[in-house]
Protein backbone atom coordinates (compact mmCIF):
# COMPACT_ATOMS: atom_id res chain seq x y z
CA UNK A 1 3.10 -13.78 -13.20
CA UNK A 2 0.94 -11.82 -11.06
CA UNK A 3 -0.96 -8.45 -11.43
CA UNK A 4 -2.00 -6.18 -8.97
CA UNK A 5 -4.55 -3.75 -9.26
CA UNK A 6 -5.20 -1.07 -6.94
CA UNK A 7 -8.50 0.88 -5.99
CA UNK A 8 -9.55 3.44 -3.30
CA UNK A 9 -7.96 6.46 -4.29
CA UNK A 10 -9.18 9.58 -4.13
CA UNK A 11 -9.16 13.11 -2.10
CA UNK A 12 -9.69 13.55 1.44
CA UNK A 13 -9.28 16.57 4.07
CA UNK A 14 -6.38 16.78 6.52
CA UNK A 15 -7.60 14.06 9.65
CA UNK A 16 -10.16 12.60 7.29
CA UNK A 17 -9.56 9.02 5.82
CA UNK A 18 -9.10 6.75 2.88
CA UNK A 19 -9.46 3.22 2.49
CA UNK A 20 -7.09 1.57 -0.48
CA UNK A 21 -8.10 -2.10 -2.00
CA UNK A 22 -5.37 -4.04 -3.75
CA UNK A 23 -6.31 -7.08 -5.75
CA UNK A 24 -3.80 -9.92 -6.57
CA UNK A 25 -4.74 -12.23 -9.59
CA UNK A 26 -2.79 -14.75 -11.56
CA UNK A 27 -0.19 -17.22 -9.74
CA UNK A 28 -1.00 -15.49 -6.62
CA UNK A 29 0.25 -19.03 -4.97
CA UNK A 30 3.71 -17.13 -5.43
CA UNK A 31 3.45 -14.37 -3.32
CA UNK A 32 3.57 -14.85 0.92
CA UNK A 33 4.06 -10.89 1.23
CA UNK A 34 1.40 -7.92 0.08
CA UNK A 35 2.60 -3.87 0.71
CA UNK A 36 1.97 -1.16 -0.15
CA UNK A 37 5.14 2.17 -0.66
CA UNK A 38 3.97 5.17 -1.69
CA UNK A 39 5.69 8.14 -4.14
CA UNK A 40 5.44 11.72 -3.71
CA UNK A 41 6.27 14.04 -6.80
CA UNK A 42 9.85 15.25 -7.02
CA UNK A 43 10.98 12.17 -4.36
CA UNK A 44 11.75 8.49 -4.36
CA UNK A 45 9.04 5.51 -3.39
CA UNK A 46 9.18 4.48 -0.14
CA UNK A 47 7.98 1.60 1.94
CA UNK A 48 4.84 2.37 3.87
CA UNK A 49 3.58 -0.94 5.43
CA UNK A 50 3.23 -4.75 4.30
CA UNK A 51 1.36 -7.89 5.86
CA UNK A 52 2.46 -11.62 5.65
CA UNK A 53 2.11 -13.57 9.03
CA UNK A 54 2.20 -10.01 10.77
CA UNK A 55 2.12 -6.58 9.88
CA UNK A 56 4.87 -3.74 9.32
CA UNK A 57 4.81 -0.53 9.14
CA UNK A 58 6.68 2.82 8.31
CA UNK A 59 7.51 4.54 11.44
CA UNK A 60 5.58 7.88 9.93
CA UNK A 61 2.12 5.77 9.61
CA UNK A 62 2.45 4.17 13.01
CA UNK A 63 -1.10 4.47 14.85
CA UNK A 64 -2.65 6.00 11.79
CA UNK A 65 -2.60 3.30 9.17
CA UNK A 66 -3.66 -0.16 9.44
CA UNK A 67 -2.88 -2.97 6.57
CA UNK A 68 -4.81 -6.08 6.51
CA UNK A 69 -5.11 -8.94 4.41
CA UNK A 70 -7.98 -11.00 3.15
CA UNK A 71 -6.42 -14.23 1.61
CA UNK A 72 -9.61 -15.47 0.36
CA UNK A 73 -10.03 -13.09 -2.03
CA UNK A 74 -6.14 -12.41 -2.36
CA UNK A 75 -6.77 -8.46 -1.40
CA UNK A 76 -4.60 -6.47 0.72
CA UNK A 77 -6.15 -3.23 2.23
CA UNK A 78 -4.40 0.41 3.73
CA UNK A 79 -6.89 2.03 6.02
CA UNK A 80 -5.84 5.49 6.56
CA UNK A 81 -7.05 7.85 9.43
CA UNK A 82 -5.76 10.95 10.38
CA UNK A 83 -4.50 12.13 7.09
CA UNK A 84 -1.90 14.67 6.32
CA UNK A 85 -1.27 16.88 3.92
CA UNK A 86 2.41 15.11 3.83
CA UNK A 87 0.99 11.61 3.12
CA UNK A 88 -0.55 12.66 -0.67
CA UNK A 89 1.40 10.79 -3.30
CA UNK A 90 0.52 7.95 -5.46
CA UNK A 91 0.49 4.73 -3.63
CA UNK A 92 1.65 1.56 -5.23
CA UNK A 93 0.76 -2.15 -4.36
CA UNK A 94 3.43 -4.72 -4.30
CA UNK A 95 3.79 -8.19 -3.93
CA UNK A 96 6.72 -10.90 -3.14
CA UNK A 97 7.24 -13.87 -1.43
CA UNK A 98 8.99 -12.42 1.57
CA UNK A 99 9.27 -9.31 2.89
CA UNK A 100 11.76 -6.17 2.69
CA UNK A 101 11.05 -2.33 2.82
CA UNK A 102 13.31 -1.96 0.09
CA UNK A 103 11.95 -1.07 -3.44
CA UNK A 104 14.26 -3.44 -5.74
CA UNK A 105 13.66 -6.28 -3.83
CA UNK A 106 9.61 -6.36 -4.55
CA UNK A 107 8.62 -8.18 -7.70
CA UNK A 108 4.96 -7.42 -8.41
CA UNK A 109 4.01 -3.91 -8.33
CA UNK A 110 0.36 -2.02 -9.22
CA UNK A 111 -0.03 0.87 -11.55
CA UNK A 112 -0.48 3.45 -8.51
CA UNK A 113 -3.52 5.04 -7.28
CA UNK A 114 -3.05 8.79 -6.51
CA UNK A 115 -4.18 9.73 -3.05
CA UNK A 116 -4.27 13.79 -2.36
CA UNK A 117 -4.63 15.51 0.86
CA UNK A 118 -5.66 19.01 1.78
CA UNK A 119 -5.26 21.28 4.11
């Protein structure tokens, strides 16, 4: 098994920025892929970017958020600049060994850390 636990949340102003920290721990030696998808109230979770040899992203975070990945200490990060309004939701780590934007196909998954956005 592995657990994931997210940190990093938090409230930020429209264009201002967040930084989410996702810790892996257990048999971490079977996971290749870390992501993160995100879930707004009232819609379904969807894939917002993941890192294994390279990164991916959601075409609506493109140039705004950066993933990276410190195997060392088996942490993923989400950098996030230019924040929207649209982009507050809770935002869930996940972990697999390979990589697919779709939700059922991720075995490891966070609790969620809620990230808000104002106007």
């Amino acid at each position: 098994q592995v657990q994931l636990a997210e940190s990093g949340g938090g409230s930020a102003q429209a264009e201002g920025s967040l930084r989410l920290s996702c810790a892996a721990s257990g048999r971490t030696s079977s996971i290749s892929v870390m992501g993160w998808f995100r879930q707004a109230p009232g819609k379904e979770r969807e894939f917002v970017a993941a890192i294994g040899r390279i990164a991916h992203y959601a075409d609506f975070v493109k140039g705004r958020f950066t993933i990276s990945r410190d195997n060392a200490k088996n942490t993923v990060y989400l950098q996030m600049n230019s924040l929207k309004p649209e982009d507050t939701a809770v935002y869930f780590c996940a972990a697999d060994k390979a990589y697919s934007r779709r939700v059922g196909d991720w075995d490891y998954w966070g609790r969620g850390t809620q990230v808000t956005v104002s106007s």
